[in-house]
N, C-alpha and C. Protein backbone atom coordinates (compact mmCIF):
# COMPACT_ATOMS: atom_id res chain seq x y z
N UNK A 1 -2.27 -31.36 14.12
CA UNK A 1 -1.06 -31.11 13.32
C UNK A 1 -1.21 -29.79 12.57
N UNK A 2 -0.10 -28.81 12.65
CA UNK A 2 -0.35 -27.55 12.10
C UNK A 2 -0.09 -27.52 10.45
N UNK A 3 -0.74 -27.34 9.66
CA UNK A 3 -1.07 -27.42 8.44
C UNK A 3 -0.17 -25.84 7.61
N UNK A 4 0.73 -25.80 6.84
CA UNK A 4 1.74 -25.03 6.64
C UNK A 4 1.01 -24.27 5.27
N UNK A 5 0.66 -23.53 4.56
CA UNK A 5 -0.09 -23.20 3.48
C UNK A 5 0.97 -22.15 2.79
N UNK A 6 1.87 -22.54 1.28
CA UNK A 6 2.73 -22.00 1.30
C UNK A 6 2.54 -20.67 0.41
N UNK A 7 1.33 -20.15 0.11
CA UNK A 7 1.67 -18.64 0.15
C UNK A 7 1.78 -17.64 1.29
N UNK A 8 1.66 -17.84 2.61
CA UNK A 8 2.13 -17.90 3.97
C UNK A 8 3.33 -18.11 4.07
N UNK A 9 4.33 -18.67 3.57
CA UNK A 9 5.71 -18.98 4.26
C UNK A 9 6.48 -17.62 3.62
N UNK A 10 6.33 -16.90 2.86
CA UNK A 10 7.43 -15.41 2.74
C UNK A 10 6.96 -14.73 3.68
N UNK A 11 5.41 -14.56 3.92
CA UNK A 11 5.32 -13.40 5.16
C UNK A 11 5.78 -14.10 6.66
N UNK A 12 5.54 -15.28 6.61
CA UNK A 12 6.03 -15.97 7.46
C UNK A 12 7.42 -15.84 7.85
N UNK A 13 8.01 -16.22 7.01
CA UNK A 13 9.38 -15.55 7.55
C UNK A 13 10.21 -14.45 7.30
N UNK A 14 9.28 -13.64 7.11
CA UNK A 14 9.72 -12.11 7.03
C UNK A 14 9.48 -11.76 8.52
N UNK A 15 8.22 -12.28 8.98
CA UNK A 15 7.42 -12.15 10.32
C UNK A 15 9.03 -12.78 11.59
N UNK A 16 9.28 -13.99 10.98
CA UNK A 16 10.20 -14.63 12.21
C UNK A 16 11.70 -13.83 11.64
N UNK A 17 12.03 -13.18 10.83
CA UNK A 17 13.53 -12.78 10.57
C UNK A 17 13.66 -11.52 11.64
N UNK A 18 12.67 -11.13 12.43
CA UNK A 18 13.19 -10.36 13.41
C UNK A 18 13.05 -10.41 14.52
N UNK A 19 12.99 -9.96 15.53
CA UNK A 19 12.55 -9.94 17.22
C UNK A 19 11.58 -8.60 16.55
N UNK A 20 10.86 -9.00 18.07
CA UNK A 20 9.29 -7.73 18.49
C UNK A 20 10.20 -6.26 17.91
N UNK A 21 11.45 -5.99 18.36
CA UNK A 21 11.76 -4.72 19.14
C UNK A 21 12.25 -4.49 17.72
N UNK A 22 12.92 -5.23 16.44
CA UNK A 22 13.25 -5.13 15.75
C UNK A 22 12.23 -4.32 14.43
N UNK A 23 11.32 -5.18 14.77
CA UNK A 23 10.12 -4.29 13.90
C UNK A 23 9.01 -3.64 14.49
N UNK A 24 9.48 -3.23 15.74
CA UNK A 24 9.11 -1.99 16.19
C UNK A 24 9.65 -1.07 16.16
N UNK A 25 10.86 -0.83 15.49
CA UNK A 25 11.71 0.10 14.97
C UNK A 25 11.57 0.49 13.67
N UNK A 26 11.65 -1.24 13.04
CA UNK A 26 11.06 -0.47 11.32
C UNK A 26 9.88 -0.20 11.30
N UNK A 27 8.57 -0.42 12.08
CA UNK A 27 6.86 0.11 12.17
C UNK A 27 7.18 1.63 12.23
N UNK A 28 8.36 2.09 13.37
CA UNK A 28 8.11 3.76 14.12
C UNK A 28 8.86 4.18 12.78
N UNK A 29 10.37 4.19 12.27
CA UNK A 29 10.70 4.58 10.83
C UNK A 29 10.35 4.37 9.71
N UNK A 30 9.46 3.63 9.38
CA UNK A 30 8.44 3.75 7.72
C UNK A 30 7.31 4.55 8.42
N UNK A 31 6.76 4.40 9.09
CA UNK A 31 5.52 5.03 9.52
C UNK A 31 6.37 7.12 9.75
N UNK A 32 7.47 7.42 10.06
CA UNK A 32 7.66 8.65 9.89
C UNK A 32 8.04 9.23 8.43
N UNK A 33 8.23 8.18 7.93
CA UNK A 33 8.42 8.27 6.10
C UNK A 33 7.23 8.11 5.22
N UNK A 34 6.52 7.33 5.60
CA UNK A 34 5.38 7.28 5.42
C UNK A 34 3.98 8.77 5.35
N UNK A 35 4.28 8.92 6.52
CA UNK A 35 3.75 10.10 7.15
C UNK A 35 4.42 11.37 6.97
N UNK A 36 5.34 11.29 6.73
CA UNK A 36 6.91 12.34 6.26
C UNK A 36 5.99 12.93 4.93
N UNK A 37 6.48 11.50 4.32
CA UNK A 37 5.92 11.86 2.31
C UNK A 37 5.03 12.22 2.12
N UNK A 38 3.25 12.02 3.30
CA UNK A 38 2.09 13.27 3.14
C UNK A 38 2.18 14.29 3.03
N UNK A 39 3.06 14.69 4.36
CA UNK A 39 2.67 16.13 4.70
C UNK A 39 3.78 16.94 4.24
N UNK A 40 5.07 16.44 3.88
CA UNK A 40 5.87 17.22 3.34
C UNK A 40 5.90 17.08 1.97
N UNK A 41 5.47 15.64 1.16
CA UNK A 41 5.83 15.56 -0.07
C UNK A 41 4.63 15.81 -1.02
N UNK A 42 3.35 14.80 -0.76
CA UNK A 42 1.92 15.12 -1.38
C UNK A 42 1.80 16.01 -1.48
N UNK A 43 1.19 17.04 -0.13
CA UNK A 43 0.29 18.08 -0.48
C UNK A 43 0.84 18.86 -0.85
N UNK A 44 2.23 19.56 -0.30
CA UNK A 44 2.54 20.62 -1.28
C UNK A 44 3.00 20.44 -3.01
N UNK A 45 3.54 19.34 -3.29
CA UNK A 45 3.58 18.99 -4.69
C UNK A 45 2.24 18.90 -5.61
N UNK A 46 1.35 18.45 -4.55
CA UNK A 46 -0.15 18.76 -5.28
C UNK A 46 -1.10 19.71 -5.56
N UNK A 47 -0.42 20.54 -4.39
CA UNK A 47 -1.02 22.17 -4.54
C UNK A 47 -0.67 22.69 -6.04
N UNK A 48 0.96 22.09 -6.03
CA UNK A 48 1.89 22.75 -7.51
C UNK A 48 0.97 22.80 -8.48
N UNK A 49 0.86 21.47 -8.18
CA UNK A 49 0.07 20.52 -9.92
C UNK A 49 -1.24 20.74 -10.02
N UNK A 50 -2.12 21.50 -9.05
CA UNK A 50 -3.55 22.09 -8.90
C UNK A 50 -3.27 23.17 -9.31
N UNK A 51 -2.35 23.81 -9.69
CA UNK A 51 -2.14 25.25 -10.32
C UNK A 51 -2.67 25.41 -11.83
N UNK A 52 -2.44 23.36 -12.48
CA UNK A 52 -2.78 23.65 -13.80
C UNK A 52 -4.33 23.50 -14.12
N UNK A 53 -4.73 23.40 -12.54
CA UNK A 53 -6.55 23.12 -12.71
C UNK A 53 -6.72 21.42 -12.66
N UNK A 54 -5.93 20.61 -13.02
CA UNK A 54 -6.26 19.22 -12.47
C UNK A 54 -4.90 18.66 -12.01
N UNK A 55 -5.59 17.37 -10.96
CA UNK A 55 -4.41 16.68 -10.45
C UNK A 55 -4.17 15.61 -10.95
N UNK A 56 -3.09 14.68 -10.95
CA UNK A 56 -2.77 13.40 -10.98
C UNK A 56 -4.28 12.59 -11.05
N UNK A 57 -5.14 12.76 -10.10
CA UNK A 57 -5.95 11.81 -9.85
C UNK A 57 -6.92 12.23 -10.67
N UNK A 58 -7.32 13.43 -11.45
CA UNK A 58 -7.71 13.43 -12.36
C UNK A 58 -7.68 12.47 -13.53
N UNK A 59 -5.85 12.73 -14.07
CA UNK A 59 -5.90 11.95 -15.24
C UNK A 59 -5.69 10.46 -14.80
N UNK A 60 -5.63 9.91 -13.24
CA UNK A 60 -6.03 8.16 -13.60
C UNK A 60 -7.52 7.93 -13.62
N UNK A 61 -8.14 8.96 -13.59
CA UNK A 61 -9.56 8.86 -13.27
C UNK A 61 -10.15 9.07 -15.08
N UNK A 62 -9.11 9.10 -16.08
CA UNK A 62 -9.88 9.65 -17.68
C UNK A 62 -9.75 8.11 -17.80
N UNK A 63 -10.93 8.45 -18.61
CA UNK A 63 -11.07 7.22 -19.51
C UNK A 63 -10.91 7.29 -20.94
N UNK A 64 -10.82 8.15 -21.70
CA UNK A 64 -10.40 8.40 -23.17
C UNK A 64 -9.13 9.10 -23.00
N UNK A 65 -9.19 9.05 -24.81
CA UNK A 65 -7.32 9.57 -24.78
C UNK A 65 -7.75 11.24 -24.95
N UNK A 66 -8.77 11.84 -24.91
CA UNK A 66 -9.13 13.80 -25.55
C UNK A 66 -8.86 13.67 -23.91
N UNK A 67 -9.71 13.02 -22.99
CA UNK A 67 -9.49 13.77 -21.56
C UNK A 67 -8.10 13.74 -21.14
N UNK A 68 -7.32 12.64 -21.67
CA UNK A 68 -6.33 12.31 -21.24
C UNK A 68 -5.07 13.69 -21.69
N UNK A 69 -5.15 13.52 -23.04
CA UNK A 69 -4.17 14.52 -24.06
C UNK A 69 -4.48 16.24 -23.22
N UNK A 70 -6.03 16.12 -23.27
CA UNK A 70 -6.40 17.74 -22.44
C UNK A 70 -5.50 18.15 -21.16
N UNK A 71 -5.66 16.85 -19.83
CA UNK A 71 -4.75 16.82 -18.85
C UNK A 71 -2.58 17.24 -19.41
N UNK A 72 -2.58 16.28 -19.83
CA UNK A 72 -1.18 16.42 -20.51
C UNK A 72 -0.79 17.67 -20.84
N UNK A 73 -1.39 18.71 -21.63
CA UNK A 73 -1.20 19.87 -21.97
C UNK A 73 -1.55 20.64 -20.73
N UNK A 74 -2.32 20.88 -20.04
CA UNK A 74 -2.19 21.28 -18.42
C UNK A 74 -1.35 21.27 -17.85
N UNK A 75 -0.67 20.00 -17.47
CA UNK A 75 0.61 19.70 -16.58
C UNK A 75 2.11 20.30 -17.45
N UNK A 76 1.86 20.76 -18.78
CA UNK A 76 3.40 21.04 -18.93
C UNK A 76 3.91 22.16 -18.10
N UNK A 77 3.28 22.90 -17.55
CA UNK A 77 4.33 23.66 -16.93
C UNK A 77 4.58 23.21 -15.41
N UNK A 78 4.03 22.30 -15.21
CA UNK A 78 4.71 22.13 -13.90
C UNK A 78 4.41 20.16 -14.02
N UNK A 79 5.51 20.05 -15.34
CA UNK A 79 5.59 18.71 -15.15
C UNK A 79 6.83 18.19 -14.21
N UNK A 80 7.74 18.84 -13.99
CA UNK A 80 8.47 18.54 -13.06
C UNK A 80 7.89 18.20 -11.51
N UNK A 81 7.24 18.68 -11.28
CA UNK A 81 6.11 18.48 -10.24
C UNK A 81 5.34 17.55 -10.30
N UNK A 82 4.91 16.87 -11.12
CA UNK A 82 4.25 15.59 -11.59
C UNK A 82 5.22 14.45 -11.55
N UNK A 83 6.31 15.02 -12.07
CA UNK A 83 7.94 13.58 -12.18
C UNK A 83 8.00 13.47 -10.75
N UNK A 84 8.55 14.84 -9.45
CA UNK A 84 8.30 14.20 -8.36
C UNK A 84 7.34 13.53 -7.85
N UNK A 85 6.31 13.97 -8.31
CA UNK A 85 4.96 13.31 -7.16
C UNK A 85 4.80 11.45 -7.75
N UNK A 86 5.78 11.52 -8.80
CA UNK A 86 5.49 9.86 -9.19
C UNK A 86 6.84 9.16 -8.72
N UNK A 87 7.81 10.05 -8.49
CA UNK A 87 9.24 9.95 -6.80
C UNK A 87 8.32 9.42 -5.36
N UNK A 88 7.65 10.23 -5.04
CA UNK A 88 7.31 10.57 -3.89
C UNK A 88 6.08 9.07 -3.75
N UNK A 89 5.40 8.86 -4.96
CA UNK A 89 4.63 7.79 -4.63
C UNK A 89 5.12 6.41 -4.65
N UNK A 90 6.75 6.33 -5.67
CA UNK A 90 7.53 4.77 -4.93
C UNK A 90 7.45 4.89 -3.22
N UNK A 91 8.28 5.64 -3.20
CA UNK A 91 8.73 6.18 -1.62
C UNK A 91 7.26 5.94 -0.58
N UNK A 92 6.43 6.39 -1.10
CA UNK A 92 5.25 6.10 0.06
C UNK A 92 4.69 4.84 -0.36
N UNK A 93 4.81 4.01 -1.30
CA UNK A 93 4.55 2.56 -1.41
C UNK A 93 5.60 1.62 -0.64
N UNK A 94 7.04 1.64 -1.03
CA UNK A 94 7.81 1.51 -0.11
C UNK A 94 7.75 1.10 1.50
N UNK A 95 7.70 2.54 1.96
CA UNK A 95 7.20 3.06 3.58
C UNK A 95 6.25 2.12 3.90
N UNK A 96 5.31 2.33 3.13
CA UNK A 96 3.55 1.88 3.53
C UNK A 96 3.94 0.21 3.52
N UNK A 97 4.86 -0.75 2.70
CA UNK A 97 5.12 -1.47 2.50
C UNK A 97 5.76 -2.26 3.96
N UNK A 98 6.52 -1.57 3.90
CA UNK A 98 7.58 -1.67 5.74
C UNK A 98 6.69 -1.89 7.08
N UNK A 99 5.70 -0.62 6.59
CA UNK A 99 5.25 -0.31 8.28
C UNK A 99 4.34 -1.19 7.90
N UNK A 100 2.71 -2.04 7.57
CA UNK A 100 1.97 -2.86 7.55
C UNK A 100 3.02 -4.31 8.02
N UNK A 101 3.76 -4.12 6.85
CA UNK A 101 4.53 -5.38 7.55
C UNK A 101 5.10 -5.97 8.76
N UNK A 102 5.86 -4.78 9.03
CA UNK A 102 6.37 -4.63 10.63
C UNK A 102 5.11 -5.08 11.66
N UNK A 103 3.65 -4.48 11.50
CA UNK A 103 2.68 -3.90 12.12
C UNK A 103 2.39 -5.69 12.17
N UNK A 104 1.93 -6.22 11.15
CA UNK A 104 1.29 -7.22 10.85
C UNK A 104 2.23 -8.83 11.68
N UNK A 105 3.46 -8.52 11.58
CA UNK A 105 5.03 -9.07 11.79
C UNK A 105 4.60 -9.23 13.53
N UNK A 106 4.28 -7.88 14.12
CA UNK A 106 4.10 -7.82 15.81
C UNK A 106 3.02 -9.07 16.12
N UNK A 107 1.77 -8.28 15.26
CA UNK A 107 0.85 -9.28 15.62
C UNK A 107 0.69 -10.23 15.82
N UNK A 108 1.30 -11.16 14.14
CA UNK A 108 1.76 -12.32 14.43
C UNK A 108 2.36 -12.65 15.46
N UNK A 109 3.54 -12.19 15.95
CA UNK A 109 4.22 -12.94 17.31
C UNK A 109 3.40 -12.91 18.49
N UNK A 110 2.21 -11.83 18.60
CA UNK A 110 1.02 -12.14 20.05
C UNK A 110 0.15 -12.78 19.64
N UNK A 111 -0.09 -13.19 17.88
CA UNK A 111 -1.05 -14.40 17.89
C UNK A 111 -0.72 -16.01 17.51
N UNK A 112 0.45 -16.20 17.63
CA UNK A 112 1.13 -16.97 17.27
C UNK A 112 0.62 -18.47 18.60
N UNK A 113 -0.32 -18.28 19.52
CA UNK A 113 -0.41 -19.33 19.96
C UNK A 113 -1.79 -19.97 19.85
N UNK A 114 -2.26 -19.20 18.35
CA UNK A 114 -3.58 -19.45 17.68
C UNK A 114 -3.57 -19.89 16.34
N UNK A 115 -3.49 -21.13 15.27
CA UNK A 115 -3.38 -21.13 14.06
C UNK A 115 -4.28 -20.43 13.64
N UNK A 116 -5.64 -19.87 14.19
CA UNK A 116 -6.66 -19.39 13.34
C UNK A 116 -6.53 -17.67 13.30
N UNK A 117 -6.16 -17.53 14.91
CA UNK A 117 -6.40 -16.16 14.66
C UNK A 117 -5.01 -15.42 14.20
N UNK A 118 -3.92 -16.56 14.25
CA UNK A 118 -3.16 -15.93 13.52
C UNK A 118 -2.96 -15.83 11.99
N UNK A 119 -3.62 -16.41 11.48
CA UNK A 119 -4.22 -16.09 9.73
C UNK A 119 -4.82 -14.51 9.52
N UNK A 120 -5.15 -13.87 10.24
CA UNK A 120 -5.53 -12.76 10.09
C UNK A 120 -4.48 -11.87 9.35
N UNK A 121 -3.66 -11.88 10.07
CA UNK A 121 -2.10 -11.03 9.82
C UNK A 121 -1.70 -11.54 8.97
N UNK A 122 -1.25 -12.65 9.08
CA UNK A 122 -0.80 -13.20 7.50
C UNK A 122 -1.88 -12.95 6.50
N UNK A 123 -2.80 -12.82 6.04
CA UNK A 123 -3.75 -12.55 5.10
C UNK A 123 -3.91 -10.90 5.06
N UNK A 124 -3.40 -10.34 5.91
CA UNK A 124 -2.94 -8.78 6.02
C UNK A 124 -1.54 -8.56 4.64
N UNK A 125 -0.93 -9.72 5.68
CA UNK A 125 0.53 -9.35 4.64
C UNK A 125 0.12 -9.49 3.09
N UNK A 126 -0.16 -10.65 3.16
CA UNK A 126 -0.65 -10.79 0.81
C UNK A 126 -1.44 -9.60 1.05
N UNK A 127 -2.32 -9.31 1.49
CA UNK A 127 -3.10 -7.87 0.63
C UNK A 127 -2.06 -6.93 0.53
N UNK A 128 -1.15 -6.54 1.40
CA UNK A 128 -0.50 -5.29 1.14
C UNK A 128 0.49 -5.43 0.36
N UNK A 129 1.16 -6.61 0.09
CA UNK A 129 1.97 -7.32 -1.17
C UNK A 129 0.97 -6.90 -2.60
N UNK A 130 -0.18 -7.10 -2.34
CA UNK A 130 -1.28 -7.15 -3.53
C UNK A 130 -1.27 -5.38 -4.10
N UNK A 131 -1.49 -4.81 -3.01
CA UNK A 131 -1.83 -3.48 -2.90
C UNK A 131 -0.75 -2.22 -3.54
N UNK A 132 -0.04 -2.86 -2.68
CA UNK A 132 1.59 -2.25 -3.12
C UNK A 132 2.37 -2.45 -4.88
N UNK A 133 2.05 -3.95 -5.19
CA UNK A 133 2.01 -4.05 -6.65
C UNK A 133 1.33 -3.42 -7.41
N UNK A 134 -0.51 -3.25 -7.26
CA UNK A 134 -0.68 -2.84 -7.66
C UNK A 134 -0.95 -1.02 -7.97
N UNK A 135 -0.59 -0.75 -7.00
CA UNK A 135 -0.39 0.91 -6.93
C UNK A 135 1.47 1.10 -7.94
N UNK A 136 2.07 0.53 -7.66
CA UNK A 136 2.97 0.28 -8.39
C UNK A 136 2.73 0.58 -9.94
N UNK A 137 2.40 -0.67 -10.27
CA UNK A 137 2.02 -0.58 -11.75
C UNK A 137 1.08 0.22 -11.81
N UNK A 138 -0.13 1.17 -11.74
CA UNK A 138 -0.94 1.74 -12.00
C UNK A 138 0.04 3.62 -11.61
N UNK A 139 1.47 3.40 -10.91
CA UNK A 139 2.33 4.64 -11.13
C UNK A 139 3.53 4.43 -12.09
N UNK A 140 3.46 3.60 -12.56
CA UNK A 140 4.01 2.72 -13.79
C UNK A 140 3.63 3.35 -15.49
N UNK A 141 1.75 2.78 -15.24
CA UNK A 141 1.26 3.02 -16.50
C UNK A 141 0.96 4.84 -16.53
N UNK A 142 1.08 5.41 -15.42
CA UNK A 142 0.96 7.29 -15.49
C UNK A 142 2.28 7.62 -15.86
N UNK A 143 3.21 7.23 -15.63
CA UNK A 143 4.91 7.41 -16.04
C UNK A 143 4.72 7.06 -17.73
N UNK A 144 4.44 5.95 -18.03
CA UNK A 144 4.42 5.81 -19.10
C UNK A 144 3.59 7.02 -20.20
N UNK A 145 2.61 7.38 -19.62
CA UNK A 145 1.89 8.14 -20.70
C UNK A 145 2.29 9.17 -20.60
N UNK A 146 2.54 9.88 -19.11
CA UNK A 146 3.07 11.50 -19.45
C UNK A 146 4.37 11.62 -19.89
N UNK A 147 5.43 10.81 -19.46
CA UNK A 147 6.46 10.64 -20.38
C UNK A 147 6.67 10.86 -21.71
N UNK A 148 5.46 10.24 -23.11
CA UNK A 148 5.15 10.41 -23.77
C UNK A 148 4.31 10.85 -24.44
N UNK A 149 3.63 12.10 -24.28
CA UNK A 149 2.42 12.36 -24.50
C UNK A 149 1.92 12.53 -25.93
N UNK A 150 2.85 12.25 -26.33
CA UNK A 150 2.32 12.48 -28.39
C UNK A 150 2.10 11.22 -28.71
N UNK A 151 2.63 10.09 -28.52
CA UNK A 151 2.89 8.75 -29.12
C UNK A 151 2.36 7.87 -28.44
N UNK A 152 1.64 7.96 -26.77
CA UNK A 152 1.90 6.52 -25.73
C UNK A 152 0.30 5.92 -26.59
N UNK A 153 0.51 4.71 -26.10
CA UNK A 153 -0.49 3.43 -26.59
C UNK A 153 -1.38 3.75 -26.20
N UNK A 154 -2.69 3.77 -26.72
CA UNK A 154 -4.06 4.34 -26.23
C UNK A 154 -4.55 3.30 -25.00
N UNK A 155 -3.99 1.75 -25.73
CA UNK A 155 -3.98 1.09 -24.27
C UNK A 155 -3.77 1.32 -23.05
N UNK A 156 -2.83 2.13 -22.57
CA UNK A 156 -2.50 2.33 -21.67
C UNK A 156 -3.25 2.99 -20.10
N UNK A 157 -3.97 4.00 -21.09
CA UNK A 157 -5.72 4.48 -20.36
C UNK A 157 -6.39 3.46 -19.61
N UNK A 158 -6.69 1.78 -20.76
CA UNK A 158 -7.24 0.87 -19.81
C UNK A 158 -6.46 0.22 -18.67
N UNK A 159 -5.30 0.18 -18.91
CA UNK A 159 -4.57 -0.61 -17.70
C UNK A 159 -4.50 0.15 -16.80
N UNK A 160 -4.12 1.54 -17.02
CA UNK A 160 -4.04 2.42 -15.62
C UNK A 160 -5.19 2.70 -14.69
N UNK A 161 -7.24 2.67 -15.78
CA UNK A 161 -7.92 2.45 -15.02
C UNK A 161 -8.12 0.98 -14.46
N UNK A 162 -7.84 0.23 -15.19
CA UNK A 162 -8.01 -1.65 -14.59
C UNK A 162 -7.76 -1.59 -13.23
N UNK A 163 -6.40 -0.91 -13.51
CA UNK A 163 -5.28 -1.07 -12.00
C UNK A 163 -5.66 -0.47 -11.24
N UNK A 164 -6.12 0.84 -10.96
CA UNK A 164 -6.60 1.66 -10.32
C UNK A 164 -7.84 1.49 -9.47
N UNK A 165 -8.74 0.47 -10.08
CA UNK A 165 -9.63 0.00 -9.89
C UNK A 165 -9.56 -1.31 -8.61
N UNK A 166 -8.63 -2.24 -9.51
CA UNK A 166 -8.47 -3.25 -8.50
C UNK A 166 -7.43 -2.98 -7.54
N UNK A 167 -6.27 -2.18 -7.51
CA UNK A 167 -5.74 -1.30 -6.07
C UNK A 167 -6.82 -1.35 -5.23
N UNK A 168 -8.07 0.20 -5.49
CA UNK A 168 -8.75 0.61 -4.37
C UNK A 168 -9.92 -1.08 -3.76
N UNK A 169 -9.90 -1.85 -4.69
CA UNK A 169 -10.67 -2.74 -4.37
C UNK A 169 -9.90 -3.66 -3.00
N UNK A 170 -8.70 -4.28 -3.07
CA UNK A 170 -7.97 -4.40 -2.33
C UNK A 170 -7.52 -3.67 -1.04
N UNK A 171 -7.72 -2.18 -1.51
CA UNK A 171 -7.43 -1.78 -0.23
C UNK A 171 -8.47 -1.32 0.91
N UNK A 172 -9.41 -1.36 0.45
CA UNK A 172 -11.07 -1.56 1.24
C UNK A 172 -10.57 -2.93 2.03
N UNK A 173 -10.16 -3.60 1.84
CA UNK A 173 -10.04 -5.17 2.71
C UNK A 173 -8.82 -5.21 3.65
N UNK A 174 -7.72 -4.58 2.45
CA UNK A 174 -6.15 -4.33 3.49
C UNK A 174 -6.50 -3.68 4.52
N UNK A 175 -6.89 -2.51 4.99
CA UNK A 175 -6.74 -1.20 6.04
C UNK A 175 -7.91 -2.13 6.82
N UNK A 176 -9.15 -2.60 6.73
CA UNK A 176 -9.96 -3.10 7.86
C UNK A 176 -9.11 -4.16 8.27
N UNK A 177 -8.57 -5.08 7.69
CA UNK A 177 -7.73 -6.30 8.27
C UNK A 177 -6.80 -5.75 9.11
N UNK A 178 -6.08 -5.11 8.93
CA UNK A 178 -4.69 -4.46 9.44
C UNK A 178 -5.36 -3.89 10.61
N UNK A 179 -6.66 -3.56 11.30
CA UNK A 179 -7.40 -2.79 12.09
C UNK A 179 -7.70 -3.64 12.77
N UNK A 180 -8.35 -4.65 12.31
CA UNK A 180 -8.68 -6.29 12.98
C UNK A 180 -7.81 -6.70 13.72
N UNK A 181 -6.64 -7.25 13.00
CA UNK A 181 -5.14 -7.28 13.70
C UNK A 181 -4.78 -6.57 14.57
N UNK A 182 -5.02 -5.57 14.53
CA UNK A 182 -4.58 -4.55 15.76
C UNK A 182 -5.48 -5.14 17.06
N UNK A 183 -6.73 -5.16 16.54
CA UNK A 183 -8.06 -5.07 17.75
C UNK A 183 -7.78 -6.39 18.25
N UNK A 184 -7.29 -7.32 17.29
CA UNK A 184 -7.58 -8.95 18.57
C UNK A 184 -6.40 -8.96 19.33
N UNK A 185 -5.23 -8.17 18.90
CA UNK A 185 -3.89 -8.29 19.92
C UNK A 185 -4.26 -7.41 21.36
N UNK A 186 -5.43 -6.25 21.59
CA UNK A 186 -5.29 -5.51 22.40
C UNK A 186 -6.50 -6.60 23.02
N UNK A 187 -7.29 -7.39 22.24
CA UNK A 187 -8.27 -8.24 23.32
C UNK A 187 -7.38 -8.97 23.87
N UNK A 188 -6.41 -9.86 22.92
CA UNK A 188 -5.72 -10.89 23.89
C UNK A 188 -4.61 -9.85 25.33
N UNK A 189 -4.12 -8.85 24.81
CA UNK A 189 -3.58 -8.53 26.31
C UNK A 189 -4.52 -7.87 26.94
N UNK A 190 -5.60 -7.02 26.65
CA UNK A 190 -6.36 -6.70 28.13
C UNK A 190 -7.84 -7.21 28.17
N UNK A 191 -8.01 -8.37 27.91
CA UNK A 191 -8.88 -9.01 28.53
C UNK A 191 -8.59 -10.89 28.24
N UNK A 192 -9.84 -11.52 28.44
CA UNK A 192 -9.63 -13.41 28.70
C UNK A 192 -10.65 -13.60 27.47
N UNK A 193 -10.77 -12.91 26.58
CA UNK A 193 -11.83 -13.44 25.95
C UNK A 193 -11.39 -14.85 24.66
N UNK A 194 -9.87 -14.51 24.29
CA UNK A 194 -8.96 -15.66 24.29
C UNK A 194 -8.38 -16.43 24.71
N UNK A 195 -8.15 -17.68 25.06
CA UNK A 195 -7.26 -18.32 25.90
C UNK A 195 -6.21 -18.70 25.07
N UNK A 196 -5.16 -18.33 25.49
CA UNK A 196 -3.64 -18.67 25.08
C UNK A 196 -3.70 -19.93 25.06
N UNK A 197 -4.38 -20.75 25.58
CA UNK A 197 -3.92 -22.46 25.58
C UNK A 197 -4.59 -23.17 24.48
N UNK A 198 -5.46 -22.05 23.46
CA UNK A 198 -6.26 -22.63 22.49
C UNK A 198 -5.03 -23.40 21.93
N UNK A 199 -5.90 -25.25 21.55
CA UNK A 199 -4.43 -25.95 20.69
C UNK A 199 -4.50 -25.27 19.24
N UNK A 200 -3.67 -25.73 18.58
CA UNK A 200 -3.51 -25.55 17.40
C UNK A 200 -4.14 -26.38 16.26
N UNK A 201 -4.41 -25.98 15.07
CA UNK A 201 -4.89 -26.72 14.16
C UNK A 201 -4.65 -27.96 13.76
């Protein structure tokens, strides 16, 4: 009897709300938006903001408020360049959001005649749900402080490193899973080392 585990049922039926071909369309269009927002939106907006001698990833990387306030006074002249690049990083959370899903969405439907090995993908999807939140809020708590740079909560330093922290921790696990997923769908179509008739749980 197949055993239903319900933080599984949103990716679950995000996974069944389309056909193959359907989110192989949204995989190829987030993945050019995705890939779009590197090379057209990152690097040259980051070149901008390297003009003032540090980047973005500098100041999520301070841990006091002198390194922090030091950064701040750097970026005023090309804080407009900083407001986009915190545009440009919804937009590539977004994207990045779509295409894993889509990606993860395929898989599922070629592992779908495995309860086990189709847990892979679904345990793909919560990380990038995980991942995506938290890159979110950790472009959340940088909005918040440069926004305000005379007044913001000294707190704010710790949450943006907390977050920052447990993002990259998460995403060490997301990108190998999502790789995994890829690798057992190309065993099951070009080779037998699976049998499709495995029963189910």
């Amino acid at each position: 009897m197949r055993r239903d585990i319900s933080v599984f049922r949103p990716v679950e039926a995000y996974a069944e709300a389309g056909s193959s071909r359907t989110h192989g369309v949204v995989a190829i269009i987030s993945f050019c938006i995705f890939v779009g927002t590197i090379i057209f939106g990152f690097v040259p907006v980051t070149r901008e903001i390297e003009t003032s001698g540090y980047s973005t990833a500098d100041l999520q990387e301070s841990t006091t408020r002198t390194d922090v306030d030091t950064i701040l006074q750097a970026f005023e002249p090309v804080m407009d360049s900083v407001v986009l690049l915190s545009v440009l990083d919804y937009l590539f959370i977004v994207a990045g959001f779509f295409l894993f899903f889509s990606l993860h969405s395929l898989v599922m439907q070629r592992l779908s005649f495995d309860d086990r090995l189709v847990l892979i993908p679904k345990v793909g999807m919560v990380l990038t749900v995980c991942s995506r939140l938290l890159d979110s809020l950790e472009n959340f708590w940088v909005i918040l402080i440069y926004s305000n740079p005379d007044s913001y909560p000294t707190v704010l330093i710790s949450l943006m490193n907390t977050t920052q922290s447990a993002k990259w921790l998460v995403v060490t696990v997301e990108y190998p899973t999502l790789g995994l997923a890829i690798a057992l769908v190309l065993l099951v179509r070009f080779t037998s080392l699976f049998d499709r008739k495995t029963p189910r749980m």
